[in-house]
N, C-alpha and C. Protein backbone atom coordinates (compact mmCIF):
# COMPACT_ATOMS: atom_id res chain seq x y z
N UNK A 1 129.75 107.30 176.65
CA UNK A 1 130.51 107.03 177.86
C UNK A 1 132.00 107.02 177.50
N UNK A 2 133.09 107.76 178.06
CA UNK A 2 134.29 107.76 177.74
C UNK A 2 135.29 106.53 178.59
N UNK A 3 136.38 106.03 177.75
CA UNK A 3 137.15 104.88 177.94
C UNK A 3 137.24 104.82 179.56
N UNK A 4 137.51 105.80 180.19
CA UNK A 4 137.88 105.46 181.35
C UNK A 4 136.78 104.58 182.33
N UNK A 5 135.65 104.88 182.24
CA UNK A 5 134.30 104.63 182.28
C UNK A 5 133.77 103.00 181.85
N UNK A 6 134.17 102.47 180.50
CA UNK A 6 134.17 101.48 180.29
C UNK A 6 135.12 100.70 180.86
N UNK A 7 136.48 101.09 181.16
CA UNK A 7 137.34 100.26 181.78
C UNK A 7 137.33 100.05 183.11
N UNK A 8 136.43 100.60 183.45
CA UNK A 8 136.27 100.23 185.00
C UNK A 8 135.34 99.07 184.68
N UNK A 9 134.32 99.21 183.74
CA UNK A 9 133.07 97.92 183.98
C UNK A 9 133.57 96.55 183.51
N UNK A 10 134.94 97.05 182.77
CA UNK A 10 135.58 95.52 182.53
C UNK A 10 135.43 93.89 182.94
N UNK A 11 134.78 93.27 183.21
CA UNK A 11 134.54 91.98 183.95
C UNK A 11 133.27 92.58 185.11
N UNK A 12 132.80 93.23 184.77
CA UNK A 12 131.08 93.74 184.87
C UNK A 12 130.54 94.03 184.13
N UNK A 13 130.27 93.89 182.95
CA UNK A 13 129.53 94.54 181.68
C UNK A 13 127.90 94.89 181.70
N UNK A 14 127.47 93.71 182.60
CA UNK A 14 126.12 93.50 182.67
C UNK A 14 125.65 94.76 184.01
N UNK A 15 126.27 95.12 184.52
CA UNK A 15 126.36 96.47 185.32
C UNK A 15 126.21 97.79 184.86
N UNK A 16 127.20 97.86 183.11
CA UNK A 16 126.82 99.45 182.95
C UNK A 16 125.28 99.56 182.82
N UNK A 17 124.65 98.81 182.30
CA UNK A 17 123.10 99.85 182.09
C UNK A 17 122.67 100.34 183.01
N UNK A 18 122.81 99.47 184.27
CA UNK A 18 122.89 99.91 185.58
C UNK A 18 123.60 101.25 186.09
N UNK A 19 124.54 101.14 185.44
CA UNK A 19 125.26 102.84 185.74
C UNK A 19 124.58 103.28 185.14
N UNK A 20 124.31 103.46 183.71
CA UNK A 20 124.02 104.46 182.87
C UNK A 20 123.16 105.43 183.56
N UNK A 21 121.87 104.31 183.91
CA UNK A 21 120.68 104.67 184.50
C UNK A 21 121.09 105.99 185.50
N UNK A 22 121.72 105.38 186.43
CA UNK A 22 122.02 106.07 187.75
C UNK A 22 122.72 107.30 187.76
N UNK A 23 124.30 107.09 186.71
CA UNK A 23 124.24 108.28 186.42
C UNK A 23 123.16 109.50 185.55
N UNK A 24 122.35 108.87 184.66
CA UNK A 24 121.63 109.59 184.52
C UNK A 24 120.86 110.71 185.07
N UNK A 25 119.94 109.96 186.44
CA UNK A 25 119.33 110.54 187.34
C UNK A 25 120.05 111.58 188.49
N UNK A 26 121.11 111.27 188.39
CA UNK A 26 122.78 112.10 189.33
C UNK A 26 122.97 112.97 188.73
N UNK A 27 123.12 113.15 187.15
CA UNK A 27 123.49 114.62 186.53
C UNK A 27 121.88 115.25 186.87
N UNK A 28 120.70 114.52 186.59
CA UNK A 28 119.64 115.21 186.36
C UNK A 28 119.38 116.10 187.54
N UNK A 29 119.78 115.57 188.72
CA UNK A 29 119.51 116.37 190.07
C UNK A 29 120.48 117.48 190.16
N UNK A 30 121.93 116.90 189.62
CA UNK A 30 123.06 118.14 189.97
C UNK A 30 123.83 117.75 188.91
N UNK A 31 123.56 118.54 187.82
CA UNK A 31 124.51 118.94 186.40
C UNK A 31 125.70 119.65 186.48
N UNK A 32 126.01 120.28 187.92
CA UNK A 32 127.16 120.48 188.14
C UNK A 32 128.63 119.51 189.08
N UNK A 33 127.67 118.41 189.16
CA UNK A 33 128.74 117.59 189.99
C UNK A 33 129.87 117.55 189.45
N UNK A 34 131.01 116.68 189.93
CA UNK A 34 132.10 116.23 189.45
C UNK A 34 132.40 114.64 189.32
N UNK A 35 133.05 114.40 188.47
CA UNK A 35 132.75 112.76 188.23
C UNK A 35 134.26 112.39 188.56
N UNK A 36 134.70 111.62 189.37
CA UNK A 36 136.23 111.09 188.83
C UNK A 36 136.11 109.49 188.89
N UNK A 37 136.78 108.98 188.13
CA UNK A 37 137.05 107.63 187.49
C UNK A 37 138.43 107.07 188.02
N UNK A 38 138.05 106.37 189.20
CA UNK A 38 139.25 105.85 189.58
C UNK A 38 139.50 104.03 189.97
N UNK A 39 140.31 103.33 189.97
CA UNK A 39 140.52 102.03 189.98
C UNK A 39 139.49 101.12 190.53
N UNK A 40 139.07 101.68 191.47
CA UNK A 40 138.10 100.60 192.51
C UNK A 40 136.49 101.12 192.75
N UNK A 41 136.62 102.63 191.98
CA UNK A 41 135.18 103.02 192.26
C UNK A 41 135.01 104.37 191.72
N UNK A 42 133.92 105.13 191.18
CA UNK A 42 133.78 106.18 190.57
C UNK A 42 133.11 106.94 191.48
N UNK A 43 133.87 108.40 191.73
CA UNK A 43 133.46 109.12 192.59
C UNK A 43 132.52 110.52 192.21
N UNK A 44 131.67 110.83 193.13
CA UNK A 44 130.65 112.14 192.72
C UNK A 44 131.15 113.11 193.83
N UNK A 45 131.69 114.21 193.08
CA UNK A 45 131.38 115.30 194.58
C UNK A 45 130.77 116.67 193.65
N UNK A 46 130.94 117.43 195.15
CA UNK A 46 130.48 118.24 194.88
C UNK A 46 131.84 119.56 195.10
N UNK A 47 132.05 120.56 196.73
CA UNK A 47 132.73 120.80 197.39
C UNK A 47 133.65 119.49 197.41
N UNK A 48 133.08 118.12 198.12
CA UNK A 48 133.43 117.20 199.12
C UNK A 48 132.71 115.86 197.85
N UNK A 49 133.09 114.91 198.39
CA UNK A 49 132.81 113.46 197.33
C UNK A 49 131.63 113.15 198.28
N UNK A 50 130.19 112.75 198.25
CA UNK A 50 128.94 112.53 198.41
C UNK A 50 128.53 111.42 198.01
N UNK A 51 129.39 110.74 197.07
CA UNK A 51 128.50 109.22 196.89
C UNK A 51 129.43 108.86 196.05
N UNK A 52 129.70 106.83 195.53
CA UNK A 52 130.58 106.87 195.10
C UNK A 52 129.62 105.18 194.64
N UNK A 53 130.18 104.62 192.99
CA UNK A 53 129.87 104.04 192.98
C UNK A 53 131.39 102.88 192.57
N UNK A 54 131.02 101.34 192.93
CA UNK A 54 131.49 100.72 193.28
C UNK A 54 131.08 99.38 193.05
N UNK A 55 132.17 97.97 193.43
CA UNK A 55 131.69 96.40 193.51
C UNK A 55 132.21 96.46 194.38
N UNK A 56 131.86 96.69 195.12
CA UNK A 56 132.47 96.82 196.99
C UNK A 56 131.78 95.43 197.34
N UNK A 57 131.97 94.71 198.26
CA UNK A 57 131.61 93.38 198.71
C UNK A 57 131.12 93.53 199.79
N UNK A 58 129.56 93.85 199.80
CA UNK A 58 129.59 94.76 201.24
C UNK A 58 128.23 93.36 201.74
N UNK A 59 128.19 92.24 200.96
CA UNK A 59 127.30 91.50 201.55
C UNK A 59 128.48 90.09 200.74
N UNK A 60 127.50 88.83 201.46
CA UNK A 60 128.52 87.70 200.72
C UNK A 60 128.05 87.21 199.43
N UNK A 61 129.04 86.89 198.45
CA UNK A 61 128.67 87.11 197.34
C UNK A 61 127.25 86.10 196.77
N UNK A 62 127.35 85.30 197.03
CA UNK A 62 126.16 84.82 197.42
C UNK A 62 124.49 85.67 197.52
N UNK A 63 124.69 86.53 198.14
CA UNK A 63 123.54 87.56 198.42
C UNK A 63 123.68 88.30 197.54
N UNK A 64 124.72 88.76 197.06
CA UNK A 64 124.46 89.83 195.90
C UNK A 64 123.63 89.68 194.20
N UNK A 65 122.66 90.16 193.61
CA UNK A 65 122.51 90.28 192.50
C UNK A 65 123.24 89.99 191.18
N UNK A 66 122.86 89.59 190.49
CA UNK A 66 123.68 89.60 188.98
C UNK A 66 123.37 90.09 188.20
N UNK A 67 123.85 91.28 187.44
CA UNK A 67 124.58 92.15 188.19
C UNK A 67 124.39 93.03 189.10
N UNK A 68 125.29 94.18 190.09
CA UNK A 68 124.68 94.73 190.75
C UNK A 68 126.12 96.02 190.66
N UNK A 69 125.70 96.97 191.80
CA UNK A 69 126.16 98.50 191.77
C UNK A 69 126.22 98.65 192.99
N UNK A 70 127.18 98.84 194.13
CA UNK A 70 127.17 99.54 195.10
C UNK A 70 127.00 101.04 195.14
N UNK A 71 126.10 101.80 195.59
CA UNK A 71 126.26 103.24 196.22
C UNK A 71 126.30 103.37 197.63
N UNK A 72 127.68 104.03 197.67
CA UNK A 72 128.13 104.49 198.69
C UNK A 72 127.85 106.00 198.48
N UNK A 73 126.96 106.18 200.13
CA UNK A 73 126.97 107.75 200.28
C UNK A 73 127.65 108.25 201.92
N UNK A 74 127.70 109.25 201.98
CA UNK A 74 128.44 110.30 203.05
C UNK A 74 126.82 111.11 203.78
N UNK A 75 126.43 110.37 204.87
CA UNK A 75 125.27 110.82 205.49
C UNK A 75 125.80 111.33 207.03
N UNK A 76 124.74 111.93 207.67
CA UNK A 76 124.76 112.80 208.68
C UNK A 76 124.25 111.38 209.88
N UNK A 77 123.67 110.41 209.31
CA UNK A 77 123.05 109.79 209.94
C UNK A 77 122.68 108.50 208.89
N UNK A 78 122.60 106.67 210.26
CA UNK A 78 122.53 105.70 209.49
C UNK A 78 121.64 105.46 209.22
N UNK A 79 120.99 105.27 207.97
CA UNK A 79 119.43 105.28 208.07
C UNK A 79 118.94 103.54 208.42
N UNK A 80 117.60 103.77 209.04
CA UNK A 80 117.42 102.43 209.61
C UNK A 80 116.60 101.75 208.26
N UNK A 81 116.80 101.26 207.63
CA UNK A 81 116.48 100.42 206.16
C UNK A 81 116.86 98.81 206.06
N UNK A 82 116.24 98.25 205.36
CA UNK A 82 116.62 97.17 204.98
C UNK A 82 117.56 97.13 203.46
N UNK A 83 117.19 98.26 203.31
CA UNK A 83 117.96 98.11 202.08
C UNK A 83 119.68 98.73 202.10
N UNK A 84 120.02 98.92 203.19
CA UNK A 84 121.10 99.49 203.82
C UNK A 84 121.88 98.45 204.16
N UNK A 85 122.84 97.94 203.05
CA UNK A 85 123.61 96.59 203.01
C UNK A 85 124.50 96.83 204.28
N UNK A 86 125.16 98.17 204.79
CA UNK A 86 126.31 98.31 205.43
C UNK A 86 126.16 99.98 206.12
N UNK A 87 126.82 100.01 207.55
CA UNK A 87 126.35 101.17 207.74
C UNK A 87 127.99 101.29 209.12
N UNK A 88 128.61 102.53 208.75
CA UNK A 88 129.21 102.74 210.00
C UNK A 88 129.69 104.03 210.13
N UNK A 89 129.95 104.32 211.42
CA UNK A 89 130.26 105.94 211.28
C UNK A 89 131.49 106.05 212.37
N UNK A 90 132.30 106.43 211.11
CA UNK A 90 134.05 106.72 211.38
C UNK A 90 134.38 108.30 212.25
N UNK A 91 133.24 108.67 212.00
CA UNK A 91 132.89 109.77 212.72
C UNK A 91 131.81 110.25 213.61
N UNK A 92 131.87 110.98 214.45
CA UNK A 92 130.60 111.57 214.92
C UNK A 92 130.01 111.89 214.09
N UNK A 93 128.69 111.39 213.93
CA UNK A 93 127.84 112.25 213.20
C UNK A 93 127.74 112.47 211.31
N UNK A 94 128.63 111.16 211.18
CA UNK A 94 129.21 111.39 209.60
C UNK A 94 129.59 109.47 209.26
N UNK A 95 128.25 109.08 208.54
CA UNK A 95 128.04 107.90 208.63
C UNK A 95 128.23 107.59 206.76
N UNK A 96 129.05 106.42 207.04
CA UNK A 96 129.27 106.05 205.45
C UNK A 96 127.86 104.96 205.33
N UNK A 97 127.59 104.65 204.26
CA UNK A 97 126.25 103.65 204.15
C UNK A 97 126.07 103.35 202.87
N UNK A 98 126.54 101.60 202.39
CA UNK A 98 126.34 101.00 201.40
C UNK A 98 125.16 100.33 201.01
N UNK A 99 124.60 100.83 200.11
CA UNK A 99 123.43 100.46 199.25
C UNK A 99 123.95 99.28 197.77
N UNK A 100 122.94 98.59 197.97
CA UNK A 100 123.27 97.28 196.72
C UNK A 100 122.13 97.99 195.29
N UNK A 101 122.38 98.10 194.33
CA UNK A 101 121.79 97.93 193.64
C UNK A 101 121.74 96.68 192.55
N UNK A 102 120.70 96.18 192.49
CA UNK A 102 120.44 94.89 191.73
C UNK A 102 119.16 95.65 190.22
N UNK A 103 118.92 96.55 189.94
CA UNK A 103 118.22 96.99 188.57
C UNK A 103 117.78 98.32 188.98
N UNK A 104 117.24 98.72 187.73
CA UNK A 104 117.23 99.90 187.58
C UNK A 104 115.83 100.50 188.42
N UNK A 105 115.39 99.57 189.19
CA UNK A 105 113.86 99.76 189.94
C UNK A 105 114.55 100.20 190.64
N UNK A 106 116.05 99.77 191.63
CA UNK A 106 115.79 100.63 192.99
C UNK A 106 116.72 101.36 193.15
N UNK A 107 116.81 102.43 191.64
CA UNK A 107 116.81 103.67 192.04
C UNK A 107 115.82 104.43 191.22
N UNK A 108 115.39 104.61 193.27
CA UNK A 108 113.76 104.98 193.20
C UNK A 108 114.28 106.24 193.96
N UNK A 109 112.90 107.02 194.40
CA UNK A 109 112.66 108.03 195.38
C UNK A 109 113.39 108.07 196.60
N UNK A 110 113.41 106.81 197.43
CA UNK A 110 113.61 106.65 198.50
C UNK A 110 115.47 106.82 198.08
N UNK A 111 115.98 106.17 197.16
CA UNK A 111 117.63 106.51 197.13
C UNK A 111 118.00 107.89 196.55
N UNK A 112 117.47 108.47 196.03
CA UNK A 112 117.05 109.86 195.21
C UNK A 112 117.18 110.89 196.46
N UNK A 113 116.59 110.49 197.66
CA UNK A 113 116.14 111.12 198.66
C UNK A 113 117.56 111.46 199.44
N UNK A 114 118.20 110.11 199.94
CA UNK A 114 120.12 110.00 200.44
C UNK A 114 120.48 110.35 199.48
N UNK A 115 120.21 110.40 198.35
CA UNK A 115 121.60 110.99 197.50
C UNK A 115 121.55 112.50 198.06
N UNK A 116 120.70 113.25 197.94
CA UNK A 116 119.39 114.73 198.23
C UNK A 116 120.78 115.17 199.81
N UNK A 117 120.43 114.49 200.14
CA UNK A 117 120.81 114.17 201.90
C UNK A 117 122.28 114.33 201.67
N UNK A 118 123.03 113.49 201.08
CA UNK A 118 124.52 113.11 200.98
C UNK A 118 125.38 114.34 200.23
N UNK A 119 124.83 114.88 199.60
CA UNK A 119 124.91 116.14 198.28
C UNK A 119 125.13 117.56 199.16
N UNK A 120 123.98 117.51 200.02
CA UNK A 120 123.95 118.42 201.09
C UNK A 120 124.60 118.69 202.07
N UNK A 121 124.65 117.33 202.56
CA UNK A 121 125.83 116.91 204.09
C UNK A 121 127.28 117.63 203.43
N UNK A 122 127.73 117.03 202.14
CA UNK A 122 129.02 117.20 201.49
C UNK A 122 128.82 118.65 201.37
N UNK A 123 127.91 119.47 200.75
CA UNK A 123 128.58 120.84 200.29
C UNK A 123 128.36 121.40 201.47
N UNK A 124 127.96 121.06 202.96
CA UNK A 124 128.07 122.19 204.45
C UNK A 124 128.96 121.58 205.15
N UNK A 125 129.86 121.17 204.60
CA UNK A 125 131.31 120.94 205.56
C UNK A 125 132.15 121.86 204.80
C-alpha cells in the first residue's frame, strides 16, 4: 500500500484491513479503475468517480462499528435496504447512497452487485 494510502488511515488503523479487503475485490472486478487519494476520502472511477471510500458520519457515532468504512456509490436509483445508512438524489435519477461497513463479511454479493450498478451508471454518462 503506498504512503498516501496509509496517511489517510491515520487515526483509523483498525480500518485498513477493511480497505485492503475491499479494495481487493474492486481491482478484481475492474483492474482498470482509477484510484485517487484525497484528504477526506479515496476515490474509484472509471470515465466518471462510481464509488468512494470514506469516515463520512452518515449515522451517529454511536451506531457506527469499530472500526468501520463508508462506501459511497453513484446509483441510478435508491435502493430500498436496510443496510443503506443514507440515501439522496441531488439529481433526477442519479442517487448518491452511503453504505457502513463494519468487517469484511459485508462485502458480500449484494454490495458487489451496487458497486456492478455504480461502475456502469458512471461509464454511460
Amino acid at each position: 500500500m503506498d504512503a498516501d494510502t496509509l496517511s489517510f488511515f491515520d487515526g483509523h488503523a483498525g480500518a485498513l484491513p477493511l480497505y485492503a479487503c475491499f479494495e481487493k475485490k474492486l481491482y478484481a472486478l475492474f483492474p482498470d479503475v482509477r484510484r485517487r487519494v484525497q484528504k477526506t476520502q479515496i476515490t474509484f472511477s472509471n470515465r466518471h468517480v462510481f464509488c468512494c471510500v470514506s469516515f463520512a458520519r452518515v449515522r451517529r457515532k454511536a451506531e457506527l462499528p469499530d472500526p468501520y468504512l463508508v462506501v459511497t456509490l453513484g446509483l441510478a436509483y435508491g435502493p430500498e435496504s436496510d443496510r443503506v445508512a443514507a440515501a439522496t438524489e441531488p439529481y433526477p435519477g442519479r442517487w448518491t447512497v452511503h453504505i457502513v461497513l463494519g468487517g469484511t463479511e459485508d462485502i458480500d454479493d449484494g454490495l458487489i452487485e451496487w458497486i456492478r450498478q455504480a461502475y456502469a451508471f458512471a461509464n454511460a454518462k
